[in-house]
PDB file of N, CA and C in Angstrom:
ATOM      1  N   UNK A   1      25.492  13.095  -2.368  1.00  0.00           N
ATOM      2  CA  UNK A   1      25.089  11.919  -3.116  1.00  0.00           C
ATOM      3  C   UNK A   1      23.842  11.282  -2.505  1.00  0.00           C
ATOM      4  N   UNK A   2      24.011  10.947  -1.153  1.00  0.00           N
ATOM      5  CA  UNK A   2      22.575  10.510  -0.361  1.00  0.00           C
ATOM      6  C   UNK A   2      21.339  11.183  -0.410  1.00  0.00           C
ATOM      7  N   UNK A   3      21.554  12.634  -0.971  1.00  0.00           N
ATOM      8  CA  UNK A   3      20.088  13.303  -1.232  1.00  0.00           C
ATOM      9  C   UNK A   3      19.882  13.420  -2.356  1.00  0.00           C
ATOM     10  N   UNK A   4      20.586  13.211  -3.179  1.00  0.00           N
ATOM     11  CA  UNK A   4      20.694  12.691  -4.860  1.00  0.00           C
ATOM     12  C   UNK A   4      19.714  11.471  -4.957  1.00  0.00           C
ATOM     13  N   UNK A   5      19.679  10.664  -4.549  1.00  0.00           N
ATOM     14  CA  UNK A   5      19.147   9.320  -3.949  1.00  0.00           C
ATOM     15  C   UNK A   5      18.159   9.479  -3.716  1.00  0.00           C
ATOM     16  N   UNK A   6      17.821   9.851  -2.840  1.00  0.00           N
ATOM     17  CA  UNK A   6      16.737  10.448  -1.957  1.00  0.00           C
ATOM     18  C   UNK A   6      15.482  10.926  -2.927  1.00  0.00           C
ATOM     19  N   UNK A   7      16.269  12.232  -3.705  1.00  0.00           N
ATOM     20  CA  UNK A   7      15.442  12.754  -4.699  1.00  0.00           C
ATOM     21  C   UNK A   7      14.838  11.581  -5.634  1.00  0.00           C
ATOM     22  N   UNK A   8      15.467  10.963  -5.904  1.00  0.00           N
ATOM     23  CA  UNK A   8      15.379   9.582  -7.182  1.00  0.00           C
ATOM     24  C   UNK A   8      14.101   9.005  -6.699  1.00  0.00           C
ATOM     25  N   UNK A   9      14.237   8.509  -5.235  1.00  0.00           N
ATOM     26  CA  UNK A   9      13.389   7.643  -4.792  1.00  0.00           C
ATOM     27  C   UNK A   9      11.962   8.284  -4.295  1.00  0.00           C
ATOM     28  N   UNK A  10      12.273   9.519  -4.399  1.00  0.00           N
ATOM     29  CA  UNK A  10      10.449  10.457  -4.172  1.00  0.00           C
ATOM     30  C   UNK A  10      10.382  10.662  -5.402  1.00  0.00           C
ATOM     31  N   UNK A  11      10.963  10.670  -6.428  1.00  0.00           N
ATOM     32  CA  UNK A  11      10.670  10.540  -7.185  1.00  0.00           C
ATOM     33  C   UNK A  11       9.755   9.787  -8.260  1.00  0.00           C
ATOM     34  N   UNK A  12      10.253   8.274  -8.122  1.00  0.00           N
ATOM     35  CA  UNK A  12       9.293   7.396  -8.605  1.00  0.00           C
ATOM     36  C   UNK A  12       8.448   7.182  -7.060  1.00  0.00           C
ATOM     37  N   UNK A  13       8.570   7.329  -5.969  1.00  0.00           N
ATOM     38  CA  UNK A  13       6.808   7.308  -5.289  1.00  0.00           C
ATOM     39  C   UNK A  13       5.606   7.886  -5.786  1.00  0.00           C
ATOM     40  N   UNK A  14       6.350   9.026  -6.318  1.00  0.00           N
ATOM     41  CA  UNK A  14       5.500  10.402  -6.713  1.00  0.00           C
ATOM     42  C   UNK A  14       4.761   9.588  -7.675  1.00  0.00           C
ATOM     43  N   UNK A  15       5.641   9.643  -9.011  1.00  0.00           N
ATOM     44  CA  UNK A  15       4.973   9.196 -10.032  1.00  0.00           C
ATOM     45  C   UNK A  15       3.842   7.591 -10.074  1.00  0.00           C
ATOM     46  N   UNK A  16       4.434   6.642  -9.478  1.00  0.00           N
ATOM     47  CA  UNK A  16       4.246   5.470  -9.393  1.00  0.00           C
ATOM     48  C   UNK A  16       2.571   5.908  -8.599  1.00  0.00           C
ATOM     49  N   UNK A  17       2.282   6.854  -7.626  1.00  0.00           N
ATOM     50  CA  UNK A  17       1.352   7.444  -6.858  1.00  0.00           C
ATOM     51  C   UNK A  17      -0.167   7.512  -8.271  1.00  0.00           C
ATOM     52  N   UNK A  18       0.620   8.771  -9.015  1.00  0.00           N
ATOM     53  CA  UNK A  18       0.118   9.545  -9.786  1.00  0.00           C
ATOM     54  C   UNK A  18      -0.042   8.230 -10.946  1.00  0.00           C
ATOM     55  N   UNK A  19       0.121   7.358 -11.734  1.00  0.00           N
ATOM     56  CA  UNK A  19       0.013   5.837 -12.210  1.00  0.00           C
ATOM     57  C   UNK A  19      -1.098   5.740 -11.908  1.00  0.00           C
ATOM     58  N   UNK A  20      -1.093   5.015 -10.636  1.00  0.00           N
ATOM     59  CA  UNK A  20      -2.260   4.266 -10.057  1.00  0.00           C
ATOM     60  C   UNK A  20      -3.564   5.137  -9.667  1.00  0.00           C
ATOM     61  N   UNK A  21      -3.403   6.498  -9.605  1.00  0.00           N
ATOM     62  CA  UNK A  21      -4.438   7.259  -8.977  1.00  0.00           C
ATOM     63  C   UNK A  21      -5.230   7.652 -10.670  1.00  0.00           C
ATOM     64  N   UNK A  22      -4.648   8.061 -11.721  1.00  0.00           N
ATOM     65  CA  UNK A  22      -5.110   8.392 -12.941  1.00  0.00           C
ATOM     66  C   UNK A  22      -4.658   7.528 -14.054  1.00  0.00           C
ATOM     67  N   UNK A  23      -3.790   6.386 -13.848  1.00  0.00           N
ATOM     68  CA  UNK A  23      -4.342   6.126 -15.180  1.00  0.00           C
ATOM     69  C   UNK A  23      -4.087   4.473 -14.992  1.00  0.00           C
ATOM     70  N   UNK A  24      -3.844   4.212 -14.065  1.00  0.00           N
ATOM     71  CA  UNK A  24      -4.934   2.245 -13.869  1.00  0.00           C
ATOM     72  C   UNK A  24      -6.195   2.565 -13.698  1.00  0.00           C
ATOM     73  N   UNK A  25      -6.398   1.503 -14.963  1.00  0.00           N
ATOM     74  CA  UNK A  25      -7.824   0.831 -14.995  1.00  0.00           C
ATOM     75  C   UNK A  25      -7.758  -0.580 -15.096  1.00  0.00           C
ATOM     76  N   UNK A  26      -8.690  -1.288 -14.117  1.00  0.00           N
ATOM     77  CA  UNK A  26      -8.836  -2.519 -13.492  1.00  0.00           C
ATOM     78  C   UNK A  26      -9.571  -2.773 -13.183  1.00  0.00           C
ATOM     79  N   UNK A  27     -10.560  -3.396 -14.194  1.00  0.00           N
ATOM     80  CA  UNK A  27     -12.021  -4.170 -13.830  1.00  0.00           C
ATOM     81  C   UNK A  27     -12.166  -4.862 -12.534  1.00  0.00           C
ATOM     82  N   UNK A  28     -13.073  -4.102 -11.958  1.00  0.00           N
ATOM     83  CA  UNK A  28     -13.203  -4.796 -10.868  1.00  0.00           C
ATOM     84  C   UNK A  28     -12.746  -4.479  -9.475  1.00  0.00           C
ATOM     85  N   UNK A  29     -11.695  -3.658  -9.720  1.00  0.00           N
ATOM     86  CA  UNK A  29     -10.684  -3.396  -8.624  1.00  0.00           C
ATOM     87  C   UNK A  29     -11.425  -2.505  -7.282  1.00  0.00           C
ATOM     88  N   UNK A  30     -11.457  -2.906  -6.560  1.00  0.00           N
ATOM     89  CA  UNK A  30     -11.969  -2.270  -5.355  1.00  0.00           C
ATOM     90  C   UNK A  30     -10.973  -1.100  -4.625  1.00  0.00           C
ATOM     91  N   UNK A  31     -11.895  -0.172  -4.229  1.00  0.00           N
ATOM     92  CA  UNK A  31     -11.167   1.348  -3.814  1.00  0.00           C
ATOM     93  C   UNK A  31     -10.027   1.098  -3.362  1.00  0.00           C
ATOM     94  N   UNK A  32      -8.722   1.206  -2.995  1.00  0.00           N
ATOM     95  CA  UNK A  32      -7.187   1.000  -2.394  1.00  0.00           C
ATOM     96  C   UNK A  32      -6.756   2.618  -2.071  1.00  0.00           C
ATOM     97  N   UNK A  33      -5.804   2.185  -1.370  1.00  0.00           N
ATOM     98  CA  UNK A  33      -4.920   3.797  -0.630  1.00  0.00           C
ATOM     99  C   UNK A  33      -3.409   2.899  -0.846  1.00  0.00           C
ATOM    100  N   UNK A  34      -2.712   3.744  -1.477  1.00  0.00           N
ATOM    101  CA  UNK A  34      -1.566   3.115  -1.413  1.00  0.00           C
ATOM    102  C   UNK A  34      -0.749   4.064   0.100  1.00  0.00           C
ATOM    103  N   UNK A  35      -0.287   3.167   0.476  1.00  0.00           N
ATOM    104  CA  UNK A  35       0.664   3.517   2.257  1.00  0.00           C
ATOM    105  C   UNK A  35       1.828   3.633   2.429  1.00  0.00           C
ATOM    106  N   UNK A  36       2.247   2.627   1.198  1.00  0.00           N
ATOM    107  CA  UNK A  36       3.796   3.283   1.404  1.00  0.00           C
ATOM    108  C   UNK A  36       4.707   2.937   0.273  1.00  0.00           C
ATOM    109  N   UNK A  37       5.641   3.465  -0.309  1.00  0.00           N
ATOM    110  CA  UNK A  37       6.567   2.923  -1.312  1.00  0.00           C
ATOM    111  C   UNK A  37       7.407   2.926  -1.165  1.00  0.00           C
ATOM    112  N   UNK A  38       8.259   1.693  -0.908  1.00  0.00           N
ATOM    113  CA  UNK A  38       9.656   1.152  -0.899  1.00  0.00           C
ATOM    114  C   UNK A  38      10.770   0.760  -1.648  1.00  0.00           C
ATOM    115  N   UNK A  39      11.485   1.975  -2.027  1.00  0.00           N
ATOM    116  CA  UNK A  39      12.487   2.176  -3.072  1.00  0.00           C
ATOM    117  C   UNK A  39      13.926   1.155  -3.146  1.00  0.00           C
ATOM    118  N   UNK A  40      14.348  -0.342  -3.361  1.00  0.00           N
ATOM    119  CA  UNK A  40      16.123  -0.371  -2.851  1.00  0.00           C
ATOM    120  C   UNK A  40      16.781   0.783  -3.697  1.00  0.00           C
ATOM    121  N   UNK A  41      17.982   0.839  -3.322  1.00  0.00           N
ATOM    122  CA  UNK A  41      19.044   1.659  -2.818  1.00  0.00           C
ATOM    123  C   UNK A  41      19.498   1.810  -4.902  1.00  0.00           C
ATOM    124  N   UNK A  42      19.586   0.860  -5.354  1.00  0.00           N
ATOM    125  CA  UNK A  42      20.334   0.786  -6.473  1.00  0.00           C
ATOM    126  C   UNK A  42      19.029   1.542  -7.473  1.00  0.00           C
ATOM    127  N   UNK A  43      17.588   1.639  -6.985  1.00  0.00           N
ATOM    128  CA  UNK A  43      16.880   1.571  -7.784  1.00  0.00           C
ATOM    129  C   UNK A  43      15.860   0.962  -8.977  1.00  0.00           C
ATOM    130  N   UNK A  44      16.447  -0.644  -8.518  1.00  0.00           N
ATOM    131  CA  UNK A  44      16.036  -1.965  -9.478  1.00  0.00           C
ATOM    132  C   UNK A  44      14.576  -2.648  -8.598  1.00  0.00           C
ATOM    133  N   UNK A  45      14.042  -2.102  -7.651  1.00  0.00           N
ATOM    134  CA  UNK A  45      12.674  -2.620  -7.205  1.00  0.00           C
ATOM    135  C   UNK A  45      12.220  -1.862  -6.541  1.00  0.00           C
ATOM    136  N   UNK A  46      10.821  -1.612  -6.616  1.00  0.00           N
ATOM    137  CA  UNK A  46       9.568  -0.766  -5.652  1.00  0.00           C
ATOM    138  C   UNK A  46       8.688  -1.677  -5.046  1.00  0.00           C
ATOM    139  N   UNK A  47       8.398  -1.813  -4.222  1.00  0.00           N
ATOM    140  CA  UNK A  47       7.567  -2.519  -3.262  1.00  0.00           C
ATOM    141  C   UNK A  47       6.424  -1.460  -2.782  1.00  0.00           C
ATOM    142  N   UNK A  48       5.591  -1.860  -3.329  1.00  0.00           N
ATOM    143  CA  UNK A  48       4.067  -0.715  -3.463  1.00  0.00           C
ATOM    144  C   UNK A  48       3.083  -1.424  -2.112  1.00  0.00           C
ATOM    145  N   UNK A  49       3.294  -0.457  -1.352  1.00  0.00           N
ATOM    146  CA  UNK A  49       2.218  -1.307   0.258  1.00  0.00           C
ATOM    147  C   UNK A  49       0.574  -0.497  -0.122  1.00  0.00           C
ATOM    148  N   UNK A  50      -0.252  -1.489  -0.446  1.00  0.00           N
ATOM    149  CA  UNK A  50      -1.318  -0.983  -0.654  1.00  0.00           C
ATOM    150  C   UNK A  50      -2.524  -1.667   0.484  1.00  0.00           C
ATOM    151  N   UNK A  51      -3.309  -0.739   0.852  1.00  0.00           N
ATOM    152  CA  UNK A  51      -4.491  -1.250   1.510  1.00  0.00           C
ATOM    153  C   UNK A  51      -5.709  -1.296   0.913  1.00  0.00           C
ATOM    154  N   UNK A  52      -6.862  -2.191   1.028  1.00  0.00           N
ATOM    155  CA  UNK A  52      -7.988  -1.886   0.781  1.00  0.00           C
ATOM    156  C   UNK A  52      -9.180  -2.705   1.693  1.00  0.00           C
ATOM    157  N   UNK A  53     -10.044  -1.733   1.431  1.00  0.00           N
ATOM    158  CA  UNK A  53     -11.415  -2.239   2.499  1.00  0.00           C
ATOM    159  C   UNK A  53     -12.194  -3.292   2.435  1.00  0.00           C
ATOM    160  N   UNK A  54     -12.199  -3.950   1.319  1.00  0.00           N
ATOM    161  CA  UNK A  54     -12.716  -5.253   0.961  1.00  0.00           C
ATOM    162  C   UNK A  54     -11.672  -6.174   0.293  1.00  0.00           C
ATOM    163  N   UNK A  55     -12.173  -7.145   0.071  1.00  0.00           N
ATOM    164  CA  UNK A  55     -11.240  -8.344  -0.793  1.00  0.00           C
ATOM    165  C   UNK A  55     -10.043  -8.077  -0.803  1.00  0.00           C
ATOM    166  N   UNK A  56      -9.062  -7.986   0.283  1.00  0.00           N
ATOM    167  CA  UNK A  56      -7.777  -7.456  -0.002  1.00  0.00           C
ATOM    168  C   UNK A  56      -6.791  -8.402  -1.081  1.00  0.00           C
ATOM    169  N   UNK A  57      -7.196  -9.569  -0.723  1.00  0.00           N
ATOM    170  CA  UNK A  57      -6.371 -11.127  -1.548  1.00  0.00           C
ATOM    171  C   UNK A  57      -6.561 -10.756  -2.839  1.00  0.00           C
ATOM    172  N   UNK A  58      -8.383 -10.580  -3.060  1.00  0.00           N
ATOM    173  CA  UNK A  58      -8.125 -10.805  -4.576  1.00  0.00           C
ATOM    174  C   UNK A  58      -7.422  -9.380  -5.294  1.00  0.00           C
ATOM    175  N   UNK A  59      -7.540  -8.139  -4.325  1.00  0.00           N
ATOM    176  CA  UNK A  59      -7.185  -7.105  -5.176  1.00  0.00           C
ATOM    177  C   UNK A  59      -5.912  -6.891  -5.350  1.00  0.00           C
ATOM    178  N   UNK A  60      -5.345  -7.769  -4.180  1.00  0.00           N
ATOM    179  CA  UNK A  60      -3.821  -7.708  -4.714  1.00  0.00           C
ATOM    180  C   UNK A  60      -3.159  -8.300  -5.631  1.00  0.00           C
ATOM    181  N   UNK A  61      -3.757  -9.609  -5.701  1.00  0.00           N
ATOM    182  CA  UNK A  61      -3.749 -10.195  -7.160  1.00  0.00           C
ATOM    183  C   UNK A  61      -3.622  -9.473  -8.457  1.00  0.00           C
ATOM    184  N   UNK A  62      -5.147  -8.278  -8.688  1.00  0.00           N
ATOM    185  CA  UNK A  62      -5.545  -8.037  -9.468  1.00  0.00           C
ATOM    186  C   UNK A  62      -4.279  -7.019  -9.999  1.00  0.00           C
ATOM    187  N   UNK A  63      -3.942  -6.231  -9.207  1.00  0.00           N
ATOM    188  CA  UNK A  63      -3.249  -5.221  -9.135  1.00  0.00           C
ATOM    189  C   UNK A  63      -1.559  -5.896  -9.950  1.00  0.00           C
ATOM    190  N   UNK A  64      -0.948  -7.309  -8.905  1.00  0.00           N
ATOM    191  CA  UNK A  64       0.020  -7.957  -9.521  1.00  0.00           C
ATOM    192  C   UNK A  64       0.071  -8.328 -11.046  1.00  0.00           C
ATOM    193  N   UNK A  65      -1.231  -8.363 -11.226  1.00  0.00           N
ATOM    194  CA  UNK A  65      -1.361  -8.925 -12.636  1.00  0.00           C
ATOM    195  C   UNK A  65      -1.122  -7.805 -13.749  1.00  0.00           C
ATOM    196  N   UNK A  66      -1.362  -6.021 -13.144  1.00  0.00           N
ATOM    197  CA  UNK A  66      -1.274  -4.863 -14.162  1.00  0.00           C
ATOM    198  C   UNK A  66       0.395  -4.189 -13.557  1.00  0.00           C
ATOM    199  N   UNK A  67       0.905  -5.302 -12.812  1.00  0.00           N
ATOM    200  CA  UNK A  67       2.481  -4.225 -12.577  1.00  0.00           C
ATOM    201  C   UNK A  67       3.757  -3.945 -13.731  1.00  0.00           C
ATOM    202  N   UNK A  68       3.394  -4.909 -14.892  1.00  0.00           N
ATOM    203  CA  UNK A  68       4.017  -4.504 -16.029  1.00  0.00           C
ATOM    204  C   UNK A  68       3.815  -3.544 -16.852  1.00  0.00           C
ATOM    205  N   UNK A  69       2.410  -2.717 -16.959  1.00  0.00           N
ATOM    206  CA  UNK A  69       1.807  -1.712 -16.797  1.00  0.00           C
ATOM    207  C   UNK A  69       2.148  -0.376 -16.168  1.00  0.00           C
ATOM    208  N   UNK A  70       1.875  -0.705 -14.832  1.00  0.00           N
ATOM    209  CA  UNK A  70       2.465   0.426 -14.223  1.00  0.00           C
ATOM    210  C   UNK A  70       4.062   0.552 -14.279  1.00  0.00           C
ATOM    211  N   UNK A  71       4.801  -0.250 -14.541  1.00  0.00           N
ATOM    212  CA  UNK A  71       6.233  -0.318 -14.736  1.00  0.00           C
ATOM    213  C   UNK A  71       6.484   0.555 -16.571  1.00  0.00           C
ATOM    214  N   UNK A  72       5.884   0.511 -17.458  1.00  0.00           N
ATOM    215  CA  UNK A  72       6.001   0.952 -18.294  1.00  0.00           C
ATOM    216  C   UNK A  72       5.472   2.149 -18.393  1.00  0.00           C
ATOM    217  N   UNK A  73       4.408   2.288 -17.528  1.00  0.00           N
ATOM    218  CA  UNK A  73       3.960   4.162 -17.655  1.00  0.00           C
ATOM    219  C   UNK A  73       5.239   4.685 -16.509  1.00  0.00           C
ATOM    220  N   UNK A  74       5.930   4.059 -15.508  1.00  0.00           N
ATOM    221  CA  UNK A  74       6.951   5.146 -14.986  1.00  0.00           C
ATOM    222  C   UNK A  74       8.113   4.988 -15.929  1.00  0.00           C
ATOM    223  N   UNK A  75       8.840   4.152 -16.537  1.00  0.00           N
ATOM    224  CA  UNK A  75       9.457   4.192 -17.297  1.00  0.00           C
ATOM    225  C   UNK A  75       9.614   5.505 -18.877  1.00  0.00           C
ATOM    226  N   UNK A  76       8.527   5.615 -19.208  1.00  0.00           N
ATOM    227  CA  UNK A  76       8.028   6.661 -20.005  1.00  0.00           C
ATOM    228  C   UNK A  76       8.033   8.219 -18.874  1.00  0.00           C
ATOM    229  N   UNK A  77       7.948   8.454 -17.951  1.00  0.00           N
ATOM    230  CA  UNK A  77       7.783   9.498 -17.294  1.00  0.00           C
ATOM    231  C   UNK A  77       9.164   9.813 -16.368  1.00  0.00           C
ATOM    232  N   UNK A  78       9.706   9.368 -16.486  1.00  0.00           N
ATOM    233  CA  UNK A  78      11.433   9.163 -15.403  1.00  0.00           C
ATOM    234  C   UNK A  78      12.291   8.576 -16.508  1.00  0.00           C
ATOM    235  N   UNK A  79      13.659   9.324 -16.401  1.00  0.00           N
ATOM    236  CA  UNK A  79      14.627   9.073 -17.118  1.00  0.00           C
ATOM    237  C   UNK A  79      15.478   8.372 -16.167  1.00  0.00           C
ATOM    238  N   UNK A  80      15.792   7.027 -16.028  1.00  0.00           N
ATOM    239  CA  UNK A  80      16.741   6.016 -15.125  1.00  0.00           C
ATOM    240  C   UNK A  80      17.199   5.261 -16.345  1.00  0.00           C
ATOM    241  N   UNK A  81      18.452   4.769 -15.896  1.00  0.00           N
ATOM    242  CA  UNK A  81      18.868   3.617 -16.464  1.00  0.00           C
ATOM    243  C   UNK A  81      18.040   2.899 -16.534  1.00  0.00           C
ATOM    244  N   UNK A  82      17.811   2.649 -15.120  1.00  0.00           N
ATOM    245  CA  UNK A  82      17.117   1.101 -14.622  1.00  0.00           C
ATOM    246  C   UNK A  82      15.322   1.813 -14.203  1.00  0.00           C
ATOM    247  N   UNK A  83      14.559   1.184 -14.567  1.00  0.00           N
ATOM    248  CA  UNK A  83      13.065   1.023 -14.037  1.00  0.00           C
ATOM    249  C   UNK A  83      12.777   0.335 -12.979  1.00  0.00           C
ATOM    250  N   UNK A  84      12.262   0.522 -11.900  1.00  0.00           N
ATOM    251  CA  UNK A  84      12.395  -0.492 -10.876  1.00  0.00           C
ATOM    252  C   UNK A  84      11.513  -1.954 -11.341  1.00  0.00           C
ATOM    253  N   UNK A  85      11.559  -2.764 -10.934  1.00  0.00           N
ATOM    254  CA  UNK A  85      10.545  -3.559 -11.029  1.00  0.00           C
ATOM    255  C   UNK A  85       9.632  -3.390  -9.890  1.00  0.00           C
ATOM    256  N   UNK A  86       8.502  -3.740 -10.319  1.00  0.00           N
ATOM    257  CA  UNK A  86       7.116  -3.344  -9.172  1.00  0.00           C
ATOM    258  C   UNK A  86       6.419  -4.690  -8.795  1.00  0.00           C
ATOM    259  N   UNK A  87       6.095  -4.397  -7.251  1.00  0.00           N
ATOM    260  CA  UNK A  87       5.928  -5.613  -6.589  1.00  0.00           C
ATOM    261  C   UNK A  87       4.820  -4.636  -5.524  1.00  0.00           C
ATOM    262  N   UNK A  88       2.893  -5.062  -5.721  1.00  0.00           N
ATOM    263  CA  UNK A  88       2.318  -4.839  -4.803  1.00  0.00           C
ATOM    264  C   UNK A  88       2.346  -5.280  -3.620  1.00  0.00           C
ATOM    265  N   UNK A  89       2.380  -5.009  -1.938  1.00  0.00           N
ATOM    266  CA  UNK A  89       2.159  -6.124  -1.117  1.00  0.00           C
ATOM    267  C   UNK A  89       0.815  -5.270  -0.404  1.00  0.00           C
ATOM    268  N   UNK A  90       0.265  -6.182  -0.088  1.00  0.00           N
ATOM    269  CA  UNK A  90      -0.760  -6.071   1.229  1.00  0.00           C
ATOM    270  C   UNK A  90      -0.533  -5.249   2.225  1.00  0.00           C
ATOM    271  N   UNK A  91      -0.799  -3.793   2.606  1.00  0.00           N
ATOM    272  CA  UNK A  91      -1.147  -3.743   3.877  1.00  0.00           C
ATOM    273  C   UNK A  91      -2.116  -4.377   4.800  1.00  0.00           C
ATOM    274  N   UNK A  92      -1.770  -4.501   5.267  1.00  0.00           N
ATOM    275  CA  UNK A  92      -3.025  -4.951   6.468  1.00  0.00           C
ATOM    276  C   UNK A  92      -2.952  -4.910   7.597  1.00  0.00           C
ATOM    277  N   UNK A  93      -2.067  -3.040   7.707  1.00  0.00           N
ATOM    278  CA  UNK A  93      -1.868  -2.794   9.434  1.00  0.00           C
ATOM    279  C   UNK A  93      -3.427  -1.919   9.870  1.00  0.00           C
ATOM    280  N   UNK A  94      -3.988  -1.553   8.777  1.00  0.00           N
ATOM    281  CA  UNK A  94      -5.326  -0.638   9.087  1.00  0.00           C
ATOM    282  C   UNK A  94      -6.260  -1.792  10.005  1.00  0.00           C
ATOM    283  N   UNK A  95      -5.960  -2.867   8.913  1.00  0.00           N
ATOM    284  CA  UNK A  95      -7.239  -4.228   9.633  1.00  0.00           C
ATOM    285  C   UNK A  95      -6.876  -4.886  10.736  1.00  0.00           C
ATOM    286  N   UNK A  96      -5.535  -4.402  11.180  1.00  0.00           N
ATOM    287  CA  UNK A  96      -5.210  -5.407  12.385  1.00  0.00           C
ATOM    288  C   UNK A  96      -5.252  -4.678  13.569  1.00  0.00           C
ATOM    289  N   UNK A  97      -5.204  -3.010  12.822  1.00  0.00           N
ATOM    290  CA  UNK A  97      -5.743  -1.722  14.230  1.00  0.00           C
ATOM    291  C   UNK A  97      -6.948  -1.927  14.371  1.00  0.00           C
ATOM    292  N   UNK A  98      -7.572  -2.150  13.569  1.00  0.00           N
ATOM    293  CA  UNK A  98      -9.141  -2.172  13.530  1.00  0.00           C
ATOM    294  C   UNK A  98      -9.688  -3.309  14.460  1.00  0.00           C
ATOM    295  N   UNK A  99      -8.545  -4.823  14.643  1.00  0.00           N
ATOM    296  CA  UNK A  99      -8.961  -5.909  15.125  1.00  0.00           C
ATOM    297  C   UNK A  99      -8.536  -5.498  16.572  1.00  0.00           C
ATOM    298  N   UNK A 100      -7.397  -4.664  16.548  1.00  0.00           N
ATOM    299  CA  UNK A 100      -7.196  -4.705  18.280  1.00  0.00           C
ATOM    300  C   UNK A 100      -8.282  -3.736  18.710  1.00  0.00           C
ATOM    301  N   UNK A 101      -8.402  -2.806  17.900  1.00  0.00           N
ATOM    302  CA  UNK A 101      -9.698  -1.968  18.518  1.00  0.00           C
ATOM    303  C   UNK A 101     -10.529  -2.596  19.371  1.00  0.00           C
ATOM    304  N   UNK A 102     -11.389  -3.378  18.190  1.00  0.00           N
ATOM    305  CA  UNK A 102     -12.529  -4.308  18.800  1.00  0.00           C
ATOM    306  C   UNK A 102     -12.222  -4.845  19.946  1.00  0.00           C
ATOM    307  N   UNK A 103     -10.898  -5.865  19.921  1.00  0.00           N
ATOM    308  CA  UNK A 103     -10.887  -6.707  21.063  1.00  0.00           C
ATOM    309  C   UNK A 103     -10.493  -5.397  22.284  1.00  0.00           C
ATOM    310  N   UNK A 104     -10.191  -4.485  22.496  1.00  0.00           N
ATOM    311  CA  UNK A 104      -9.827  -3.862  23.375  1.00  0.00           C
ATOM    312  C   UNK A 104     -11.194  -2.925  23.828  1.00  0.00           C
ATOM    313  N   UNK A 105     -12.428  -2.370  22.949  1.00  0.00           N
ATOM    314  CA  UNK A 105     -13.725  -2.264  23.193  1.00  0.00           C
ATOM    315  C   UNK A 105     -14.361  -3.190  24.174  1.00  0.00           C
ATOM    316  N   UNK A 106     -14.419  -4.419  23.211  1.00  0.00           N
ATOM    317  CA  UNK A 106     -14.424  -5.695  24.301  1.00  0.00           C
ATOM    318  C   UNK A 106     -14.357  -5.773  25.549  1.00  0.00           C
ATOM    319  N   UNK A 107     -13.301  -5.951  25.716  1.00  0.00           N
ATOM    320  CA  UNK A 107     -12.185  -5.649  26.967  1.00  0.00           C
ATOM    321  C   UNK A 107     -13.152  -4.572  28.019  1.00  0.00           C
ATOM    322  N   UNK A 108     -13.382  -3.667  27.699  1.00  0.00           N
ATOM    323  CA  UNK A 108     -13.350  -2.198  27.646  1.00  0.00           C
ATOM    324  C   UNK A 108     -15.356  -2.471  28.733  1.00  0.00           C
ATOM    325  N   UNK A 109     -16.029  -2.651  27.445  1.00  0.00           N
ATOM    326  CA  UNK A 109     -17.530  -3.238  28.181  1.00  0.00           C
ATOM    327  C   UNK A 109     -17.472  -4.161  29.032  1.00  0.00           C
ATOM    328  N   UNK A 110     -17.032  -5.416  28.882  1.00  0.00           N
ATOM    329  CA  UNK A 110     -16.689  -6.461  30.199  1.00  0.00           C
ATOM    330  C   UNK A 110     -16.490  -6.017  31.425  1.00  0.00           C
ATOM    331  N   UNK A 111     -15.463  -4.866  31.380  1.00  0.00           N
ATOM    332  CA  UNK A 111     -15.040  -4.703  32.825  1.00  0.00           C
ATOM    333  C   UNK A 111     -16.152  -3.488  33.125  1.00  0.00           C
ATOM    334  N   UNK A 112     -16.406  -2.817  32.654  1.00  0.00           N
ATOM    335  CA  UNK A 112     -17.535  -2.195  32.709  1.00  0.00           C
ATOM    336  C   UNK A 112     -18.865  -2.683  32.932  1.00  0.00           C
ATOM    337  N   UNK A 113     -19.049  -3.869  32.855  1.00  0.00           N
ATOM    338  CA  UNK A 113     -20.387  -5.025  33.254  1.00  0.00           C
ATOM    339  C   UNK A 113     -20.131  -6.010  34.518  1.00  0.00           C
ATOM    340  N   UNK A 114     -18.587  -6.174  34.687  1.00  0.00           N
ATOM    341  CA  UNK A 114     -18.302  -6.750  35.867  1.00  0.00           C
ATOM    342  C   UNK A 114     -18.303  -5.629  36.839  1.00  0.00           C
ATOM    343  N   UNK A 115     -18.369  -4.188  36.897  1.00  0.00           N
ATOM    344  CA  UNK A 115     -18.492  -2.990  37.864  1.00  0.00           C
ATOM    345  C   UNK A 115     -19.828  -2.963  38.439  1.00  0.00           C
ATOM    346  N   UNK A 116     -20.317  -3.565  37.469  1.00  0.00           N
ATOM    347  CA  UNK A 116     -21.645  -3.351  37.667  1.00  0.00           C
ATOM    348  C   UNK A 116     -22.120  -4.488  38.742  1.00  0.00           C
ATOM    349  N   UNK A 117     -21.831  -5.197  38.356  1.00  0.00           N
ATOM    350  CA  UNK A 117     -22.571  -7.261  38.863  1.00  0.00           C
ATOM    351  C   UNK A 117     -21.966  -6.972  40.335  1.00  0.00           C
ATOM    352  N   UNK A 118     -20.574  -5.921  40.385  1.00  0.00           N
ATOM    353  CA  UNK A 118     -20.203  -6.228  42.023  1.00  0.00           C
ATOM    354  C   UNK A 118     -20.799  -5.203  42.493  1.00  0.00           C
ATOM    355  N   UNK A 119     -21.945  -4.411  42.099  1.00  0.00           N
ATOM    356  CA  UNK A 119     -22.439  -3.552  42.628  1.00  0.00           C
ATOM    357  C   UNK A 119     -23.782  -4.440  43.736  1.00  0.00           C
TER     358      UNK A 119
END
């Protein structure tokens, strides 16, 4: 039964994937990678973790505003009782690797300039 499940829930990733990659269109919408999709258990919600390189606020917006959309093209492509309901959220673990980067570069030249000064 648990890989019954299982199947269900790669299931609509798959599709929900294949949605957003060919057939949203969204004025405006800036490039995104979706990162991860989060299925509950019963099948009644997807939680879509998306990243993008600019304007992340407004594109998540933009995106919230077409999830009745993408809820009706998986609905048409998957036979469930239930359709999940779809809910974009923000990644923003790329931008916060990206922030420790820097500060740890940082880090990184400093002590490399204080090697120097005690020279």
């Amino acid at each position: 039964m648990a890989n019954q499940v299982e199947k269900i829930k790669a299931n609509i990733s798959k599709n929900i994937r294949e949605i957003m990659q060919y057939e949203l269109e969204v004025q405006g919408l800036d490039f995104f990678t979706v990162t991860d999709i989060e299925v509950s258990s019963d099948h009644s919600y997807a939680k879509v973790y998306v990243s993008f390189l600019a304007n992340p606020q407004k594109n998540i917006e933009k995106l919230n505003k077409v999830k009745g959309f993408v809820r009706k093209a998986l609905a048409s492509r998957i036979k469930l009782r239930r359709t999940p309901e779809i809910n974009f959220v923000l990644d923003d673990s790329y931008l916060k690797a990206k922030k420790i980067e820097d500060i740890l570069e940082k880090e990184k030249l400093e002590l490399k300039n204080m090697g120097k000064d005690n020279k």
